[in-house]
N, C-alpha and C. Protein backbone atom coordinates (compact mmCIF):
# COMPACT_ATOMS: atom_id res chain seq x y z
N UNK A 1 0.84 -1.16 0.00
CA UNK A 1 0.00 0.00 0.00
C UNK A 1 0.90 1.25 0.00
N UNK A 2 0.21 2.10 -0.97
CA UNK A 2 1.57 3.24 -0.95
C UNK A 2 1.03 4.28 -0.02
N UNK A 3 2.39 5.06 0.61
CA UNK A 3 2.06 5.95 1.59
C UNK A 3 1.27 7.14 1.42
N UNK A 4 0.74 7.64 2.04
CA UNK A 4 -0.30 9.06 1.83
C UNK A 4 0.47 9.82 2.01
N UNK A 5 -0.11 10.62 1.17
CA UNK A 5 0.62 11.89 1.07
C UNK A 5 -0.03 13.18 1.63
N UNK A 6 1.02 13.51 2.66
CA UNK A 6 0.60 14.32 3.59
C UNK A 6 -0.39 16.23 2.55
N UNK A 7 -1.52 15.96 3.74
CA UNK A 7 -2.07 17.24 2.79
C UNK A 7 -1.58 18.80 3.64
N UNK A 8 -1.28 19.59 2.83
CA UNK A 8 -0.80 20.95 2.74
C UNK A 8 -1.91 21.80 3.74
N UNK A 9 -1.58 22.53 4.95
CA UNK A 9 -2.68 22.69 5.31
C UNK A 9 -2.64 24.44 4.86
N UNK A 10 -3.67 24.88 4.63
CA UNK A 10 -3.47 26.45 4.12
C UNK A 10 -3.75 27.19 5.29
N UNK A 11 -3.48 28.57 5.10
CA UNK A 11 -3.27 29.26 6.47
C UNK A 11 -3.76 30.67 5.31
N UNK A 12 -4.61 31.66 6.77
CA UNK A 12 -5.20 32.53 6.05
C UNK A 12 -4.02 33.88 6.05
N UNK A 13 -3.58 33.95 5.05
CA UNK A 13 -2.66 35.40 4.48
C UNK A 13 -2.89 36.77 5.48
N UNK A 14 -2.23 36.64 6.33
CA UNK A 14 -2.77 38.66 7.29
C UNK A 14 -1.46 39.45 6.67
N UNK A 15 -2.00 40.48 6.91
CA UNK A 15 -0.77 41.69 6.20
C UNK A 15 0.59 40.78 7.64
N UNK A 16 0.21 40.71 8.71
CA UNK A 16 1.68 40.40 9.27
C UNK A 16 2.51 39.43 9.01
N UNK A 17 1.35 38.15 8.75
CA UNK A 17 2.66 37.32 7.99
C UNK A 17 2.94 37.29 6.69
N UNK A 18 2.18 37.86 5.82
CA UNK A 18 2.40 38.16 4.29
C UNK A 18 3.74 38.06 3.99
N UNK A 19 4.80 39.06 5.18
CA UNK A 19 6.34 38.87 4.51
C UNK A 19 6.97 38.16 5.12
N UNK A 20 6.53 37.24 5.77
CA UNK A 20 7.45 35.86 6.93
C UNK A 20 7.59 34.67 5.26
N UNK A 21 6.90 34.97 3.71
CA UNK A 21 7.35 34.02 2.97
C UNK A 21 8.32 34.87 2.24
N UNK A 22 9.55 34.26 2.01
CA UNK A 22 9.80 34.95 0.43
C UNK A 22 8.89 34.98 -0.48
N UNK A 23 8.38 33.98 -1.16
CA UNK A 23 8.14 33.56 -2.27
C UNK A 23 6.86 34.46 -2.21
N UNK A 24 6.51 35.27 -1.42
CA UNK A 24 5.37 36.22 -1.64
C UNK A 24 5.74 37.18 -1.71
N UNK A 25 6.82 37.48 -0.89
CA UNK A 25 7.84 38.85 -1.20
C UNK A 25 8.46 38.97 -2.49
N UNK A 26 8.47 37.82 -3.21
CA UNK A 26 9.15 37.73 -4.53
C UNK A 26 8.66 38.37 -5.52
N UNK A 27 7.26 37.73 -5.67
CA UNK A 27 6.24 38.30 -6.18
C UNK A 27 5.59 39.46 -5.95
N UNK A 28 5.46 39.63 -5.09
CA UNK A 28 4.79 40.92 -4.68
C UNK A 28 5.65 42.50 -5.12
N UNK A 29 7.09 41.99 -5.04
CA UNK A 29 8.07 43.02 -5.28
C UNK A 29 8.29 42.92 -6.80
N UNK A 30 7.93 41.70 -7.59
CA UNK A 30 7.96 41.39 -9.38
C UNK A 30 7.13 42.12 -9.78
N UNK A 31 5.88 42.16 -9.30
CA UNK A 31 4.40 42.37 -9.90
C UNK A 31 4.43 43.84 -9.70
N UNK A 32 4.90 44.63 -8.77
CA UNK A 32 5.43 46.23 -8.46
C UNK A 32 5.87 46.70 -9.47
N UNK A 33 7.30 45.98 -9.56
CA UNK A 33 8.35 46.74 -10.27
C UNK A 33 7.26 46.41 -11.97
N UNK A 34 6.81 45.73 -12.45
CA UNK A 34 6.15 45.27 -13.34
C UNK A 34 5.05 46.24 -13.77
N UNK A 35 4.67 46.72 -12.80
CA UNK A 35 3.48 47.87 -13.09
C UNK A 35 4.62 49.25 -13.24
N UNK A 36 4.99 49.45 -12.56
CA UNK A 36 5.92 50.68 -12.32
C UNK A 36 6.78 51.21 -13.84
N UNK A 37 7.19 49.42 -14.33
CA UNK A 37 7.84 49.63 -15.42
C UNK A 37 6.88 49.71 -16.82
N UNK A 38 6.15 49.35 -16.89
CA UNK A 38 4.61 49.55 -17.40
C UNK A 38 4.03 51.28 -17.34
N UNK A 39 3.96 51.62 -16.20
CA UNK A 39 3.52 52.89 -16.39
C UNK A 39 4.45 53.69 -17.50
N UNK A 40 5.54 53.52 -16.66
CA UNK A 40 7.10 54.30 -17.29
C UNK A 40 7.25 54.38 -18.82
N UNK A 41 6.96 53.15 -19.25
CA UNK A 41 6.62 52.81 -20.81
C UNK A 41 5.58 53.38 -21.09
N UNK A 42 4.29 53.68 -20.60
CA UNK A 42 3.33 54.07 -21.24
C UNK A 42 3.69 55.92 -21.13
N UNK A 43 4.13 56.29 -20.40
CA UNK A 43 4.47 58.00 -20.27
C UNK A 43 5.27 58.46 -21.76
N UNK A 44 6.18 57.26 -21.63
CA UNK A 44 7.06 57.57 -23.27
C UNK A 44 6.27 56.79 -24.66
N UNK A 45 5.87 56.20 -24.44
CA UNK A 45 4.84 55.50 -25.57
C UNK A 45 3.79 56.48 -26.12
N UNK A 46 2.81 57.12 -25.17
CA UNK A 46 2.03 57.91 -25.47
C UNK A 46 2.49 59.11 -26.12
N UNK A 47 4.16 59.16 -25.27
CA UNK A 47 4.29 60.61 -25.73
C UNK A 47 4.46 61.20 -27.17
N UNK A 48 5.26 59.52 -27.71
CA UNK A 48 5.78 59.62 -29.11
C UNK A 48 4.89 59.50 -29.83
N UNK A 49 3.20 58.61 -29.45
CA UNK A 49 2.24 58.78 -30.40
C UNK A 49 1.32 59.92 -30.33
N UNK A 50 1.61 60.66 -29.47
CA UNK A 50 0.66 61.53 -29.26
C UNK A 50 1.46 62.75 -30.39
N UNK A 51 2.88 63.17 -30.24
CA UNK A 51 3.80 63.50 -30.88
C UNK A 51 3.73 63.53 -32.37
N UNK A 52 3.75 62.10 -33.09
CA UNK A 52 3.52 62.32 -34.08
C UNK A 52 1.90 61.51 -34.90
N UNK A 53 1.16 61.76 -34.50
CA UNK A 53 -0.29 61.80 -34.59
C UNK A 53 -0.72 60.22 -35.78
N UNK A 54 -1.13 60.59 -36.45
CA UNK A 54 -1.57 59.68 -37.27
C UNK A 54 -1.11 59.31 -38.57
N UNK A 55 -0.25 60.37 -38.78
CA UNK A 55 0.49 60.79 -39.98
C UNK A 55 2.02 59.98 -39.94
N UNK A 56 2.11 59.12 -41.04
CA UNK A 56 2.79 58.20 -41.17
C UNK A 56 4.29 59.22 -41.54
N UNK A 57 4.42 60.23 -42.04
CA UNK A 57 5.64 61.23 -42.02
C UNK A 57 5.93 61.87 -40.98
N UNK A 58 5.30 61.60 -39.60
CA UNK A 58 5.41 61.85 -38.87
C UNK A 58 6.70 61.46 -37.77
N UNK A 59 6.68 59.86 -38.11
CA UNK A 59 7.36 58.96 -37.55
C UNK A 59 8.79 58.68 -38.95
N UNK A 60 9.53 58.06 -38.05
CA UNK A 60 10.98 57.91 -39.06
C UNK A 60 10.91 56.35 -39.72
N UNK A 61 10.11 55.59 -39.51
CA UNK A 61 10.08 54.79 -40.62
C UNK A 61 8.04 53.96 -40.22
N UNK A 62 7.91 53.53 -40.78
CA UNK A 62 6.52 52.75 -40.66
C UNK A 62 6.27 51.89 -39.14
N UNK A 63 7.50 50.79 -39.72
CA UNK A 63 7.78 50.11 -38.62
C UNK A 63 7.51 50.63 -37.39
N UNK A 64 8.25 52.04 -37.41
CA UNK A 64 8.39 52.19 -35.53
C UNK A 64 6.92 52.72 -35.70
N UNK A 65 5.98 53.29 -36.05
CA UNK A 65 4.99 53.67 -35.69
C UNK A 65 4.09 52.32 -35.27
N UNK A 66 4.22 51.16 -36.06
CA UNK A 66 3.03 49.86 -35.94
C UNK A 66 3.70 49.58 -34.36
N UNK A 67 5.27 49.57 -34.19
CA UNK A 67 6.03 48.77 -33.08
C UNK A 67 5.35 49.53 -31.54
N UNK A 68 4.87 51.00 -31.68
CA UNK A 68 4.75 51.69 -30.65
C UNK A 68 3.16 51.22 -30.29
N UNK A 69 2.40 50.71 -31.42
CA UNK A 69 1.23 50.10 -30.90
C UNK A 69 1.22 48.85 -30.23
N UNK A 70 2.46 48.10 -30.39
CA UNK A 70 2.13 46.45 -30.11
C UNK A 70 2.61 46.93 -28.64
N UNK A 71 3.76 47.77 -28.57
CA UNK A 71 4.09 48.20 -26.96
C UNK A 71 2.93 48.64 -26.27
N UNK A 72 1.95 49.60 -26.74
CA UNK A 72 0.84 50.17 -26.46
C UNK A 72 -0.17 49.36 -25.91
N UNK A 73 -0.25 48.11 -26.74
CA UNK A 73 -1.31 47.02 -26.23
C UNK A 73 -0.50 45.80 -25.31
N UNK A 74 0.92 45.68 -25.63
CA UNK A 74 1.65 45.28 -23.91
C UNK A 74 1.42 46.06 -22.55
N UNK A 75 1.65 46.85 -22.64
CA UNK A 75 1.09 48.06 -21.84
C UNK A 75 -0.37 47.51 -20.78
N UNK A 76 -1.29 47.92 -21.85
CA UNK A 76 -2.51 47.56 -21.53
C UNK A 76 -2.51 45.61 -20.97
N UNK A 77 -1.95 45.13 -21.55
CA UNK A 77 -2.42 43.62 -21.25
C UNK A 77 -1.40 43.59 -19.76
N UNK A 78 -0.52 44.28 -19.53
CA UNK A 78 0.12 44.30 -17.79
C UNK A 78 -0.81 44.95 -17.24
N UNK A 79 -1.51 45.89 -17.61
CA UNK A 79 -2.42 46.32 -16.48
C UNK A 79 -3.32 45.78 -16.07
N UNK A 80 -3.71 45.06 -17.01
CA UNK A 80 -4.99 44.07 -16.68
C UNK A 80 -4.66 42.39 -16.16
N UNK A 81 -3.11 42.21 -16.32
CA UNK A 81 -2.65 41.36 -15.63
C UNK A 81 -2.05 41.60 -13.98
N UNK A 82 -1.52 42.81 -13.95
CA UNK A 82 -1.94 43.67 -12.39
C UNK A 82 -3.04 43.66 -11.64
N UNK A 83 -4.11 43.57 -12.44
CA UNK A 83 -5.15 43.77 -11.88
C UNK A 83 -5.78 42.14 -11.35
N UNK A 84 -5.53 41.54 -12.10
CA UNK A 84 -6.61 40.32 -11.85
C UNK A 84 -5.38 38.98 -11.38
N UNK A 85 -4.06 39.57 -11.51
CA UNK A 85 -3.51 38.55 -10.71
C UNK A 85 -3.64 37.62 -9.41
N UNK A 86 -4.28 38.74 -8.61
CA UNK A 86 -4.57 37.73 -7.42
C UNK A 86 -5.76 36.91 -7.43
N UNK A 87 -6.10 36.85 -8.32
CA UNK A 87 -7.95 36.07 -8.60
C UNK A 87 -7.72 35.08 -9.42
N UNK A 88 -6.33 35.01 -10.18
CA UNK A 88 -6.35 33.65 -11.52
C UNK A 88 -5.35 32.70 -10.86
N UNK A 89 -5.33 31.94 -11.59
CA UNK A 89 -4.84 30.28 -10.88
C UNK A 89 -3.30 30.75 -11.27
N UNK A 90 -1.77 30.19 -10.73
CA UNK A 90 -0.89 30.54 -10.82
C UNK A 90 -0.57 29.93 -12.25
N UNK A 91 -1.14 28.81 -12.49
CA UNK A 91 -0.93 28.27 -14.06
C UNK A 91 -1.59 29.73 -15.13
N UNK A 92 -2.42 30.30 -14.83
CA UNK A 92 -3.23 30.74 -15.71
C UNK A 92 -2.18 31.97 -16.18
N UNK A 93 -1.79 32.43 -14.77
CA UNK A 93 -0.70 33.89 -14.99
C UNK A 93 0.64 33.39 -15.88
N UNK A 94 0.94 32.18 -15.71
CA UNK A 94 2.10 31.56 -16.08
C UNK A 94 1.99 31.84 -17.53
N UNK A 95 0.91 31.49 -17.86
CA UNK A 95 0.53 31.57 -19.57
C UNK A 95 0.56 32.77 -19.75
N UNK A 96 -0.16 33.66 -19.16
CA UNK A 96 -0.24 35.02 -19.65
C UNK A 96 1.06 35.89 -19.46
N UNK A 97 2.07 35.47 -18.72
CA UNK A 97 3.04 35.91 -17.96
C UNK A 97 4.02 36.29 -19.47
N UNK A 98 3.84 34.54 -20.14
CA UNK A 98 4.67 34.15 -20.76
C UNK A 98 4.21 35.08 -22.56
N UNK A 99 2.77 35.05 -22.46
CA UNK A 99 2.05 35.63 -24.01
C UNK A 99 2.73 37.34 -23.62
N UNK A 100 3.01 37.99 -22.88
CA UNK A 100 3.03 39.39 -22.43
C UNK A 100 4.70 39.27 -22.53
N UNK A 101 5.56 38.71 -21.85
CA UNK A 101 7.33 38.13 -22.13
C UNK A 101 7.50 38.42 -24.29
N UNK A 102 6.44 37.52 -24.64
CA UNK A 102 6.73 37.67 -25.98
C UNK A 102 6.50 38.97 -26.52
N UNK A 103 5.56 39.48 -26.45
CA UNK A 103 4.85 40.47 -26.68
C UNK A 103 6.05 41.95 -26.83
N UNK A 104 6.17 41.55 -25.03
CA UNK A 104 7.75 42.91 -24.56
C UNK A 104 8.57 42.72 -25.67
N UNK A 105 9.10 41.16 -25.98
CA UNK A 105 10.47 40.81 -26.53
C UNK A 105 10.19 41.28 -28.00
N UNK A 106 9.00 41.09 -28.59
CA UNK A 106 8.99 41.55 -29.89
C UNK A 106 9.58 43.33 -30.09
N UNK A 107 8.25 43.55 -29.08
CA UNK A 107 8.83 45.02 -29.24
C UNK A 107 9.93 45.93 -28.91
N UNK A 108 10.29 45.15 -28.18
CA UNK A 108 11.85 45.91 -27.87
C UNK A 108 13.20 45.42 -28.49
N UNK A 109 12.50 44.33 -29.59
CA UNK A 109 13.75 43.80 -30.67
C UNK A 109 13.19 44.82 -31.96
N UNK A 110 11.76 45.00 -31.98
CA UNK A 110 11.65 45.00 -33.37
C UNK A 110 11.87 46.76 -33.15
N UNK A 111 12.01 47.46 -32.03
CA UNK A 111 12.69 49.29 -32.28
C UNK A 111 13.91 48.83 -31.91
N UNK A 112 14.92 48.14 -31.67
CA UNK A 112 16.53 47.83 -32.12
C UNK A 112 16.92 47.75 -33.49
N UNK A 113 15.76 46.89 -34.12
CA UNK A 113 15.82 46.53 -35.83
C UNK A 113 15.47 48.29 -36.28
N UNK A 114 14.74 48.23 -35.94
CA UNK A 114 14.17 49.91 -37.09
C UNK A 114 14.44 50.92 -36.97
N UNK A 115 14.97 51.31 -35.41
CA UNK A 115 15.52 52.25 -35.11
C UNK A 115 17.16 52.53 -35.00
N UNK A 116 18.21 53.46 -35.08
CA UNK A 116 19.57 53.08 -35.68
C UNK A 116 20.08 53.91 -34.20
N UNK A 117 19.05 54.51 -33.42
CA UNK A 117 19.95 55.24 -32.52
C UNK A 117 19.98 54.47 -31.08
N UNK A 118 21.22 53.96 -30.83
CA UNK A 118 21.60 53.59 -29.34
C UNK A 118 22.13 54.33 -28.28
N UNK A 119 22.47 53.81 -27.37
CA UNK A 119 22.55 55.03 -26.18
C UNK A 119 24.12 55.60 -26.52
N UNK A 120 25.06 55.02 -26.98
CA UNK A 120 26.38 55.55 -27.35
C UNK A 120 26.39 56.71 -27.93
N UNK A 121 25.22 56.92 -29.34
CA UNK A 121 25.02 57.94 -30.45
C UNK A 121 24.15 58.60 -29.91
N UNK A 122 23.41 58.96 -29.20
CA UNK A 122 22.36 60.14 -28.95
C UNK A 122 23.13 61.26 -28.75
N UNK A 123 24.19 61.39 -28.33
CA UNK A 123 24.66 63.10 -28.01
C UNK A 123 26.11 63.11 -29.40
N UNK A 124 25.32 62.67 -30.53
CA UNK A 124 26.40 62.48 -31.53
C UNK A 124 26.19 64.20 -32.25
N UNK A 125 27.34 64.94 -32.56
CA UNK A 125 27.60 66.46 -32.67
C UNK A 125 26.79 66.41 -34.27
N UNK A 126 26.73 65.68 -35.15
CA UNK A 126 26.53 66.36 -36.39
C UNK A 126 25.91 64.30 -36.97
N UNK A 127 24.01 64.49 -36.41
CA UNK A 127 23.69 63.35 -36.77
C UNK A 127 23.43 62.89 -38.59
N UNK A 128 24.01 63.74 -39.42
CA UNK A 128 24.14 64.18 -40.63
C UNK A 128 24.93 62.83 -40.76
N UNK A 129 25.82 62.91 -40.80
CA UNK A 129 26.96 61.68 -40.45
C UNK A 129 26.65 60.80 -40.06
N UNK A 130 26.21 60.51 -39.31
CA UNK A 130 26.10 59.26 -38.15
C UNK A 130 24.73 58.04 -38.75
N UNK A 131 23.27 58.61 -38.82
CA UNK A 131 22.42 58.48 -39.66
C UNK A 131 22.45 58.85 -41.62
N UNK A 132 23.38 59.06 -42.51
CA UNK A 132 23.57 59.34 -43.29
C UNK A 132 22.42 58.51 -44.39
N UNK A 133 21.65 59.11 -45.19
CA UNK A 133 20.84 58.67 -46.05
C UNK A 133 19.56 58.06 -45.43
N UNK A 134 19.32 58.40 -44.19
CA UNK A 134 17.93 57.89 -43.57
C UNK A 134 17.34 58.69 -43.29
N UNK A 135 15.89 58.64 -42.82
CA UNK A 135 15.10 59.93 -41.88
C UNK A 135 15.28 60.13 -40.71
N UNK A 136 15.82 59.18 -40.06
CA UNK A 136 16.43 59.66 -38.86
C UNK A 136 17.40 60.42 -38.73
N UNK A 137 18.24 60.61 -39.21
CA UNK A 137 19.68 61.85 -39.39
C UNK A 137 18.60 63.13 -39.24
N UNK A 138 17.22 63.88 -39.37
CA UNK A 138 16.36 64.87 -39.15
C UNK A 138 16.37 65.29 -38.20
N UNK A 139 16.51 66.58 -37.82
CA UNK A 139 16.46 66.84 -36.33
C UNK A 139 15.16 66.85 -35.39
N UNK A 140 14.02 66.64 -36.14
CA UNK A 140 12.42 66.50 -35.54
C UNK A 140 12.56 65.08 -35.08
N UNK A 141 13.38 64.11 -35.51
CA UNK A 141 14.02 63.18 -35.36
C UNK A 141 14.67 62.51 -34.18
N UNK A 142 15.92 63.37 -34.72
CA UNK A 142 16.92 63.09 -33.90
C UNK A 142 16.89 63.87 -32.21
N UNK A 143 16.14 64.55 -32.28
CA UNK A 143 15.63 65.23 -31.05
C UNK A 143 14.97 63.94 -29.89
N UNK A 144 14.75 62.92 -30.69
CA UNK A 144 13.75 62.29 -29.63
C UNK A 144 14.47 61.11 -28.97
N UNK A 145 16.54 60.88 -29.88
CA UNK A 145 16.67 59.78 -29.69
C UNK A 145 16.75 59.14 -28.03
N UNK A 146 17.35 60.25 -27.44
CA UNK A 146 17.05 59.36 -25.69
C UNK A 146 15.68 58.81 -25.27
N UNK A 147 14.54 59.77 -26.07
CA UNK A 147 13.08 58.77 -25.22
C UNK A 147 12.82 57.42 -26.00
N UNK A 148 13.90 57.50 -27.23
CA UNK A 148 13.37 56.60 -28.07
C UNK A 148 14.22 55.18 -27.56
N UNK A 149 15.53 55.22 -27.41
CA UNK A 149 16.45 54.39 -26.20
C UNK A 149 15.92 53.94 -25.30
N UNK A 150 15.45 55.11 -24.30
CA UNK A 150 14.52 54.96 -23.11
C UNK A 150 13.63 53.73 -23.30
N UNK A 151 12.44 54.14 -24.24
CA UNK A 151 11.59 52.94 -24.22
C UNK A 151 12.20 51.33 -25.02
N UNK A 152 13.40 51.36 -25.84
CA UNK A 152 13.75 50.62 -25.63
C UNK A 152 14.26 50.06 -24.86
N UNK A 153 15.19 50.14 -23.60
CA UNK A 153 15.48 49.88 -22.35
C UNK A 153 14.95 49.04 -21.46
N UNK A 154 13.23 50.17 -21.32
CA UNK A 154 12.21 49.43 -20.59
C UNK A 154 12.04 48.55 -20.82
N UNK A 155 11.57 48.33 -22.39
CA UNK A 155 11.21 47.07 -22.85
C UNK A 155 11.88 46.07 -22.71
N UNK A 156 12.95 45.81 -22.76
CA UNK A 156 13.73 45.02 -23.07
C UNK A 156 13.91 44.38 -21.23
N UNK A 157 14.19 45.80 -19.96
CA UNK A 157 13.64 45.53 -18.70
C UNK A 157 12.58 44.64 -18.20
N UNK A 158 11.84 45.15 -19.05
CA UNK A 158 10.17 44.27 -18.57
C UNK A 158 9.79 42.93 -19.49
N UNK A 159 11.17 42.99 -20.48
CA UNK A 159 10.80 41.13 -21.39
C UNK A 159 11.31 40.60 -19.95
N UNK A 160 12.62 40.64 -19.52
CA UNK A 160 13.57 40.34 -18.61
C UNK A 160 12.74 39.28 -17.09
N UNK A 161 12.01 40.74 -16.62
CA UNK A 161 11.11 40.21 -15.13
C UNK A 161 10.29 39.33 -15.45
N UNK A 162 9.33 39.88 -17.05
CA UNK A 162 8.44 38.71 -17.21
C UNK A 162 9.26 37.27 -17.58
N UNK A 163 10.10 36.96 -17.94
CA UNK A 163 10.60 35.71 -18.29
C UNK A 163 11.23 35.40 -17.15
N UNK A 164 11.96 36.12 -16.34
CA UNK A 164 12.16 35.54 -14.88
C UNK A 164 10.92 35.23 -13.65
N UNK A 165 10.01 36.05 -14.20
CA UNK A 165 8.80 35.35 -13.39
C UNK A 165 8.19 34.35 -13.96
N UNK A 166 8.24 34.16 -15.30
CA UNK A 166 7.41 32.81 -15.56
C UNK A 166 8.53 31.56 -14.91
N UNK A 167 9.38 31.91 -15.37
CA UNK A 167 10.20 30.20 -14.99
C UNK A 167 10.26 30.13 -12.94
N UNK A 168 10.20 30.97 -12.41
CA UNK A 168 9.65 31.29 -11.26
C UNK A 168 8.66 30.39 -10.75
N UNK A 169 7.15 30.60 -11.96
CA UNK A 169 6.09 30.46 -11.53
C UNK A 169 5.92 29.29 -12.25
N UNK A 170 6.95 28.77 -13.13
CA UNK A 170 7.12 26.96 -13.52
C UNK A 170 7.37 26.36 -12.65
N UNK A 171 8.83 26.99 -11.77
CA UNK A 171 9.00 26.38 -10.55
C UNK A 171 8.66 26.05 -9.61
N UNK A 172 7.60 27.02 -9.16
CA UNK A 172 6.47 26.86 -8.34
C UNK A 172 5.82 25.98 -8.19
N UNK A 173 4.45 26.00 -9.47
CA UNK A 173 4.37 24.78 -10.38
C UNK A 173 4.48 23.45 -9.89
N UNK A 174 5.41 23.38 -10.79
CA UNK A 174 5.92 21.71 -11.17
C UNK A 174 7.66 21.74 -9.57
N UNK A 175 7.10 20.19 -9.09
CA UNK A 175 8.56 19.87 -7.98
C UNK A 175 9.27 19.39 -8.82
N UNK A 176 10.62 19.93 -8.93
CA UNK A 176 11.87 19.71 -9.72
C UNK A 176 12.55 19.00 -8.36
N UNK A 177 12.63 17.32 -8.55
CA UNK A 177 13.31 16.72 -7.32
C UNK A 177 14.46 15.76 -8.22
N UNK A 178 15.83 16.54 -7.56
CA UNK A 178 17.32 15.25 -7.91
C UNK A 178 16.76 13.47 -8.02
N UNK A 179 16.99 12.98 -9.03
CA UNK A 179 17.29 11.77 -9.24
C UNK A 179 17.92 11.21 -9.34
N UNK A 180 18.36 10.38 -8.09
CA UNK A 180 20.23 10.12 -8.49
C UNK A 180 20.26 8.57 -9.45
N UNK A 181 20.80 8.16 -10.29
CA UNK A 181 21.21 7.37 -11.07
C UNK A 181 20.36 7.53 -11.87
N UNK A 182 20.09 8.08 -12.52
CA UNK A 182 19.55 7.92 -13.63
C UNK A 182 20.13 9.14 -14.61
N UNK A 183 20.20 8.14 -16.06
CA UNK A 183 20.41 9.11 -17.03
C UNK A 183 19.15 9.37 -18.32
N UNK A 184 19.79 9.86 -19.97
CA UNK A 184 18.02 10.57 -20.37
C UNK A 184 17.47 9.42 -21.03
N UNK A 185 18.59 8.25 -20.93
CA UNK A 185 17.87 6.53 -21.46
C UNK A 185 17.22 5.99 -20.81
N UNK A 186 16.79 6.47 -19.27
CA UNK A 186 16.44 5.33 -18.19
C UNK A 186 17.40 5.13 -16.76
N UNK A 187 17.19 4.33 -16.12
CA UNK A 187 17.57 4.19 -14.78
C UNK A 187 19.42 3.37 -15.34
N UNK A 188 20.13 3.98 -14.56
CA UNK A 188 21.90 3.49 -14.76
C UNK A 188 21.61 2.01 -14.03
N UNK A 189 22.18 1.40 -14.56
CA UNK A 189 22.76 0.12 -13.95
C UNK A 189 24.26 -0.58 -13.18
């Protein structure tokens, strides 16, 4: 007869012991910095669409105008994952953790791809040179490259937490327990 397995007894959460766990402090301090970095992105996101309006000459290539929407609706899908985190199953956030990870990662690869200015070149004396034969070398342009860095930064910040919180919240999850003798054929002999 195989042994029972002892059941988990739950205990009701008070603000005093809330921080006697890590693993709630973990989270609790992820899901912060997560909104925080979220807002931060949306202050410079808005600013650049609000900036250059609807008008596709507005912006220095196509790309970055579609890229500032997919950030726009990352944005939005953390807030609403802020919001309803404590009500969904830890599997459920895991998924969403992970659809929002992609989401960041697209967008903060795809303004590296389209955009030419990094944090080295923003205080470059004569962007004539530097940008040569693009629309970015413009100074309506080139005026914006630190917020435009900036939100790449974030992004690239907030792919970061979300992919360290999902494998977090795999770990959680699923018990990862040592198996000694065994290799990926089966049990050693």
């Amino acid at each position: 007869m195989p042994p029972k397995k002892e059941v988990e007894q739950e205990t009701t959460v008070t603000v005093s012991n809330f921080w006697r766990s890590p693993r709630r402090t973990i989270y609790a301090v992820a899901w912060i910095l997560v909104f925080c970095l979220a807002v931060a992105e949306l202050g410079l996101v808005s600013q650049q669409l609000h900036r250059g309006g609807n008008n596709i000459e507005n912006y220095g290539n196509m790309m970055f105008k579609h890229i500032l929407g997919i950030l726009l609706f990352s944005i939005i899908l953390i807030f609403l994952m802020c919001i309803g985190h404590m009500y969904a199953s830890i599997g459920l956030m895991a998924f969403f953790v992970l659809v929002a990870a992609v989401f960041w990662g697209v967008g903060a690869g795809a303004i590296f791809q389209s955009c030419p200015y990094r944090a080295f070149n923003c205080g470059d004396s004569d962007p004539q040179t530097t940008f040569a034969g693009t629309s970015w070398a413009e100074e309506r342009f080139f005026s914006q490259c630190s917020r435009i860095v900036s939100i790449q930064g974030l992004a690239w910040a907030e792919w970061g937490i979300l992919v360290a919180m999902f494998f977090g919240m795999i770990g959680h999850l699923f018990k990862f327990t040592v198996r000694p003798r065994t290799s990926f054929y089966g049990p050693m002999v």
